[in-house]
Protein backbone atom coordinates (compact mmCIF):
# COMPACT_ATOMS: atom_id res chain seq x y z
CA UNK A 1 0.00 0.00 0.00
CA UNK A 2 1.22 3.53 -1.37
CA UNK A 3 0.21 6.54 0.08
CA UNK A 4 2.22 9.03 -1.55
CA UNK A 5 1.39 12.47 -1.12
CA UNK A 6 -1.57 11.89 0.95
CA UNK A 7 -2.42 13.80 4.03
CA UNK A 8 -3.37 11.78 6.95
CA UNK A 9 -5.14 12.71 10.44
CA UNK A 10 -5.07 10.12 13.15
CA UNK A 11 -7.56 10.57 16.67
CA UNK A 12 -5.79 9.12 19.64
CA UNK A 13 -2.33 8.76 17.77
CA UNK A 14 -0.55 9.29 21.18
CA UNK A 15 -0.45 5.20 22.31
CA UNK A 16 -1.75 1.88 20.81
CA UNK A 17 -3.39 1.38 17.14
CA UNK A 18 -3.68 4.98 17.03
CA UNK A 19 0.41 5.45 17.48
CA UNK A 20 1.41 2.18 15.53
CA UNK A 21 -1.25 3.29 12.52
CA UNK A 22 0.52 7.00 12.21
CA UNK A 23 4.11 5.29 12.64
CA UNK A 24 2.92 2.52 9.42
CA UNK A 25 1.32 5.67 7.27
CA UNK A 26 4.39 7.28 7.62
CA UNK A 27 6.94 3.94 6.44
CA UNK A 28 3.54 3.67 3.71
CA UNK A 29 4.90 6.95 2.31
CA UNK A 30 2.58 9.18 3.16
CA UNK A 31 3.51 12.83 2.50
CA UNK A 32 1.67 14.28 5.61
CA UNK A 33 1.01 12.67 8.86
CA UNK A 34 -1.36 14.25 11.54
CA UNK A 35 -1.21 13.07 14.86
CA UNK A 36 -4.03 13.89 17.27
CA UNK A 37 -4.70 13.23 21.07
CA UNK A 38 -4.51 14.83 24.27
CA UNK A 39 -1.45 14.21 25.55
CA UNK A 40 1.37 16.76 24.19
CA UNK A 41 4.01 15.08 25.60
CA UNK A 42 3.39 11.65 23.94
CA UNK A 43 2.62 13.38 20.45
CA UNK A 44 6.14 14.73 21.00
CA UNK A 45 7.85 11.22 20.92
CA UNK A 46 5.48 10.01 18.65
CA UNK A 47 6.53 13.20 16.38
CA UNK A 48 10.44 12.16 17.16
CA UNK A 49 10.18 8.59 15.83
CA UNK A 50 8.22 9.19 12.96
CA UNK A 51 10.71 11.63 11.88
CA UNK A 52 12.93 9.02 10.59
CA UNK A 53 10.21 8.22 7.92
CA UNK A 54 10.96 11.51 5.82
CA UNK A 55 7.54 12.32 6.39
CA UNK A 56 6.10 15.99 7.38
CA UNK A 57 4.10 15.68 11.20
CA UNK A 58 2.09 17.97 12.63
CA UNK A 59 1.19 17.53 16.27
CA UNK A 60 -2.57 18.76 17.56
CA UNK A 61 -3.37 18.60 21.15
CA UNK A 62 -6.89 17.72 21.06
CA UNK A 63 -9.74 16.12 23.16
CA UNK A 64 -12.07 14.56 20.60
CA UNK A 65 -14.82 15.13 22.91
CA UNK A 66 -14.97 18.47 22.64
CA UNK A 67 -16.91 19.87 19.88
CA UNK A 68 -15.39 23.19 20.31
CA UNK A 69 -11.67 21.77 20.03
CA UNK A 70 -12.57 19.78 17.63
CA UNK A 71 -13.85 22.60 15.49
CA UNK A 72 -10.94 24.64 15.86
CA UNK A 73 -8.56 21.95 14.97
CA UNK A 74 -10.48 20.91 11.55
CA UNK A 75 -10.47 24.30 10.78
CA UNK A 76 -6.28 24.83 11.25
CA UNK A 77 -5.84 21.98 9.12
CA UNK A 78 -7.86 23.01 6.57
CA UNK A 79 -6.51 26.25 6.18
CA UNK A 80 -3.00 24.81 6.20
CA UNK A 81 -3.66 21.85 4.01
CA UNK A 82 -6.91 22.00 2.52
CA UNK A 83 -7.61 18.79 2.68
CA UNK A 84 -7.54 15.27 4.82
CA UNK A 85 -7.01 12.16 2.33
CA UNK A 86 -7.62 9.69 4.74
CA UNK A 87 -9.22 10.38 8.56
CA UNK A 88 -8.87 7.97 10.97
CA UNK A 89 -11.03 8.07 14.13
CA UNK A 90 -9.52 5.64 16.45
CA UNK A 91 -9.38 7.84 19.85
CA UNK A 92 -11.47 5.72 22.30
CA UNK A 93 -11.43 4.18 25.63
CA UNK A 94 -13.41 2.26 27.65
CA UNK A 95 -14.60 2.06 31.73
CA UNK A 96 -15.06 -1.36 33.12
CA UNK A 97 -17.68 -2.33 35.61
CA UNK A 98 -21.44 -2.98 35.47
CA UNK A 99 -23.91 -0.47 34.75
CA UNK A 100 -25.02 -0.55 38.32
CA UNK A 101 -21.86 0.55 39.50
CA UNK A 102 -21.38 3.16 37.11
CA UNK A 103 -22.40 6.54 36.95
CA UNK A 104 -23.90 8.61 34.21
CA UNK A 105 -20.98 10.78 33.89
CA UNK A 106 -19.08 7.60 33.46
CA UNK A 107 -21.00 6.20 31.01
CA UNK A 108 -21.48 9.44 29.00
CA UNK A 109 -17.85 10.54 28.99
CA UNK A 110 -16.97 7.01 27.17
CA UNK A 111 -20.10 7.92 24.83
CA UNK A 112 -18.77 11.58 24.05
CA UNK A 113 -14.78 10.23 23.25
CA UNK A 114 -16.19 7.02 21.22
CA UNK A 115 -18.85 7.72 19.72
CA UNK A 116 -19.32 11.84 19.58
CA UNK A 117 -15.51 12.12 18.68
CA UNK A 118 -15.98 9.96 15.47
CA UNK A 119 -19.13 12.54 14.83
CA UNK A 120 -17.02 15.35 15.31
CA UNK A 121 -14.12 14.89 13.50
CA UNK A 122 -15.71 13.55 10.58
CA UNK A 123 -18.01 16.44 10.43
CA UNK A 124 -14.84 18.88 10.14
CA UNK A 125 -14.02 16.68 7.17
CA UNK A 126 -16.70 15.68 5.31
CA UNK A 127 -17.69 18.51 3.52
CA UNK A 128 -14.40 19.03 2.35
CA UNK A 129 -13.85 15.42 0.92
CA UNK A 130 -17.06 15.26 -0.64
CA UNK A 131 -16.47 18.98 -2.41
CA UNK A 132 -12.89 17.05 -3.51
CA UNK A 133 -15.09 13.78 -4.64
CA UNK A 134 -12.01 11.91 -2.91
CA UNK A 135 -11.25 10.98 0.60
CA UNK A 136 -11.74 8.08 3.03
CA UNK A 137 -12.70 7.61 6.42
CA UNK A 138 -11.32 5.03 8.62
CA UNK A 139 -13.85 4.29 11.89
CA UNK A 140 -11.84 2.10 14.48
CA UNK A 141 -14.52 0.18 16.29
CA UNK A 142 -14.52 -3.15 17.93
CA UNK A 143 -15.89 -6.66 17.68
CA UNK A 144 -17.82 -5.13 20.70
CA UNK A 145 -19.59 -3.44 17.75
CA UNK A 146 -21.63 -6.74 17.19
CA UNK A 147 -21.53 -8.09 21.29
CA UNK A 148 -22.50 -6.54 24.22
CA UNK A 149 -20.15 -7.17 26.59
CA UNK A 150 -20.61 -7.09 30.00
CA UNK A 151 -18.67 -4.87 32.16
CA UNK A 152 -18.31 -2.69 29.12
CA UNK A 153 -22.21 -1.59 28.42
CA UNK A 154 -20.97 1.80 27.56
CA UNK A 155 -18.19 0.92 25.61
CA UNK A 156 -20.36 -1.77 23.54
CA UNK A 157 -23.17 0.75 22.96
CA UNK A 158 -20.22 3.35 21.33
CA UNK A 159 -19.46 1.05 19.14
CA UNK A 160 -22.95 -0.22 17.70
CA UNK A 161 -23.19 3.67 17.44
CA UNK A 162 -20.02 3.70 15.34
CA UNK A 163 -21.23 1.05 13.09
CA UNK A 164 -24.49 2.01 12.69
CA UNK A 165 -23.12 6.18 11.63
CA UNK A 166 -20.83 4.09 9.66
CA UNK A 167 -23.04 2.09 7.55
CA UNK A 168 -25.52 4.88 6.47
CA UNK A 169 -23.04 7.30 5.88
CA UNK A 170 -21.68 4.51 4.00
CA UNK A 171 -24.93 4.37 1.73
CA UNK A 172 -25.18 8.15 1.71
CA UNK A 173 -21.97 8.37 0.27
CA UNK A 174 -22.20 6.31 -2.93
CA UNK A 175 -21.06 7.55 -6.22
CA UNK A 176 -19.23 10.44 -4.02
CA UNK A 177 -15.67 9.21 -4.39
CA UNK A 178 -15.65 9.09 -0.59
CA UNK A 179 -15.03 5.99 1.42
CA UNK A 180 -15.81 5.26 5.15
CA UNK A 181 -14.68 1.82 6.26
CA UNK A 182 -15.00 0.31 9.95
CA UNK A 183 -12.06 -1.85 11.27
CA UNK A 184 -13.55 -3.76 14.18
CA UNK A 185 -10.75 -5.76 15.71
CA UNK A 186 -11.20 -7.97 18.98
CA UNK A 187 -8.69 -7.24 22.16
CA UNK A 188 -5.65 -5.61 21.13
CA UNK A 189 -2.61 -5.64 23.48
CA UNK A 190 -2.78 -1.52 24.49
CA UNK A 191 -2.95 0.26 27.24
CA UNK A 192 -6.59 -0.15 27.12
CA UNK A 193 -6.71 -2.31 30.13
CA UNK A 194 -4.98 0.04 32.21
CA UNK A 195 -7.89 2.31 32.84
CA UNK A 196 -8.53 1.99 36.99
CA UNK A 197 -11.54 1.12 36.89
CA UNK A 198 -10.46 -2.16 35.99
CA UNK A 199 -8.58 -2.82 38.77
CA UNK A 200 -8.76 -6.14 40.44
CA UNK A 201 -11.58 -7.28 37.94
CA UNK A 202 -9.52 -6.83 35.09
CA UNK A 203 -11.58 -9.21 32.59
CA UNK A 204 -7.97 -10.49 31.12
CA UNK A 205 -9.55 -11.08 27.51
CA UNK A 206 -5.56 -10.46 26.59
CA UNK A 207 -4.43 -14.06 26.26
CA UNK A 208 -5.95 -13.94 22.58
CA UNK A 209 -5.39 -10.22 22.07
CA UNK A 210 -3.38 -9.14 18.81
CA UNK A 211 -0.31 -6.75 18.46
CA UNK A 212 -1.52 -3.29 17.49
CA UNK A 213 0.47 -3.95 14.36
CA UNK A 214 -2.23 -6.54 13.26
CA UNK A 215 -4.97 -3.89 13.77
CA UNK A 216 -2.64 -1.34 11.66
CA UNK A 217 -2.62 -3.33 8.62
CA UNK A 218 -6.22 -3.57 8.63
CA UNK A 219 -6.69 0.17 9.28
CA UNK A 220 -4.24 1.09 5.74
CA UNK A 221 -6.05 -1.45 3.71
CA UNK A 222 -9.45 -0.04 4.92
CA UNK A 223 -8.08 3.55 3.84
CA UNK A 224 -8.22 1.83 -0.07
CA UNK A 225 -11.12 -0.93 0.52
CA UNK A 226 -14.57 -0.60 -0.31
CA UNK A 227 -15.71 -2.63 2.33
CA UNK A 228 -17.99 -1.13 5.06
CA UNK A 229 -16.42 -3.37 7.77
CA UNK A 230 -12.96 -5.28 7.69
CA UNK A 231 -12.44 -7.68 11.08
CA UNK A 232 -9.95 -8.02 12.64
CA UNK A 233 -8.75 -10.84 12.93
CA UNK A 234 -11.07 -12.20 9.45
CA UNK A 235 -11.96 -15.08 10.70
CA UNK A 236 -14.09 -13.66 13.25
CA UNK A 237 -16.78 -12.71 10.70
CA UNK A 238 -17.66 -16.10 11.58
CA UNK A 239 -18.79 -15.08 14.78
CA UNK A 240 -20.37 -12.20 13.68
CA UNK A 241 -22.30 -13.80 10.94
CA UNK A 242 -23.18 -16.79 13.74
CA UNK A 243 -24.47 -13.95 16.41
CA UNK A 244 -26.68 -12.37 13.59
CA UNK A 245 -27.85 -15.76 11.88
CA UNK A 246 -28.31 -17.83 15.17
CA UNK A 247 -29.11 -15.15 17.78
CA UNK A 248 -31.03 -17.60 20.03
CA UNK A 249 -28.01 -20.16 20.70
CA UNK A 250 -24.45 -17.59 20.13
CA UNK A 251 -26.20 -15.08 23.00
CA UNK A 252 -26.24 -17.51 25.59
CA UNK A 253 -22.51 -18.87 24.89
CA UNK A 254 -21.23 -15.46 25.10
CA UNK A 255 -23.46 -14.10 27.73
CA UNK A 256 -22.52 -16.50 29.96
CA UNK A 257 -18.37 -16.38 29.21
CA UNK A 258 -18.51 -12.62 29.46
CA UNK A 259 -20.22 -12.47 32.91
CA UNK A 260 -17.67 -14.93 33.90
CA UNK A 261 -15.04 -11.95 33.39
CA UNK A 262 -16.99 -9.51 35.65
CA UNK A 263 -15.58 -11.52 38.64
């Protein structure tokens, strides 16, 4: 996969799929490569490494949940660029626990980074792709897309929100020249554990999880597939197609081996 001259934006860039996407855009030969998240300081390194690449970066501080922030930052790349080839939304975390336990600021905050984020930053991109009749968007979701998990209610529901956007912007899109593809992979070995309020109860789904580059490879073929949903890894369609087809016996099976993880 050749990306030459392409400008690329990357949401939560700073650790994980978001960091090993921006790092594989930039080897990919991508002529611009910007790297979005909160945290300055890891943008920084990030910014270092990628360096080596021969490939321009440009660093934006940036909570995806913020519409205002968001706003601004389309806005400066646009008028320095004037255009995004390929967005990827990937920022996203998760808070562990059941909904019980949880509080509605808890629950909304993982809504507002997962789900409004994606909103957000495609919205400061769209109309500028479709006015080119070229672009692509790249929504990072998760096989929790097509399970509801338990102990991750919130994070699940983000990401049926992400695939459902997805799919009819999808259809809306046709005959535009613009692409949005979802890469749903299952647990990826991140950081994404780490959050405290997993804490004793980490679930420990990692003993199958797959190396961020795994999920990276997925995410630059999605940037040039016209697939609405590439999983990661493929052979977990399977499960998805058996959870849609066979509702009545796949629930059960995983209902009762994600409870299991709640502890």
């Amino acid at each position: 996969m050749n990306f030459a001259g392409k400008v690329v934006l990357v949401t939560g860039a700073s650790s994980g799929i978001g960091r090993q996407a921006s790092i594989d855009f930039a080897k990919a030969g991508a002529q611009t490569v910007i790297i979005v998240s909160r945290s300055e300081e890891r943008l920084a390194k990030l910014a270092a490494e990628i360096s080596e690449q021969h490939c321009q970066i440009v660093q934006h501080v940036c909570d995806v949940s913020s519409k205002e922030q968001v706003s601004a930052m389309g806005k400066s790349v646009l008028d320095r660029f004037g255009r995004v080839d390929v967005l990827v939304n990937n920022a996203g975390f998760a808070v562990f626990g059941p909904v019980k336990d949880q509080s509605i600021e808890q629950i909304e905050s993982v809504m507002a980074t997962n789900y409004l984020g994606m909103v957000y930053c495609t919205k400061a991109f769209l109309d500028s792709m479709i006015a080119r009749r070229s672009g692509h968007i790249v929504n990072v979701a998760s096989l929790a897309a097509s399970f509801g998990v338990a102990g991750l209610a919130g994070y699940s529901a983000s990401k049926y929100a992400m695939l459902g956007f997805s799919e009819a912007l999808h259809h809306e899109l046709r005959g535009t020249g613009v692409g949005v593809t979802v890469v749903s992979p299952i647990a990826v070995k991140t950081d994404f554990f780490n959050n405290e309020s997993f804490g004793s109860r980490n679930p420990n789904y990692t003993y199958y999880s797959l190396d961020p580059r795994n999920v990276s490879k997925a995410i630059l073929r999605a940037a040039n597939s016209p697939r609405l949903e590439i999983v990661v890894p493929f052979y977990m369609r399977a499960a998805v197609w058996f959870k849609h087809t066979l509702p009545f016996v796949v629930q059960p099976i995983s209902g009762t081996l994600f409870r299991s993880r709640l502890g």
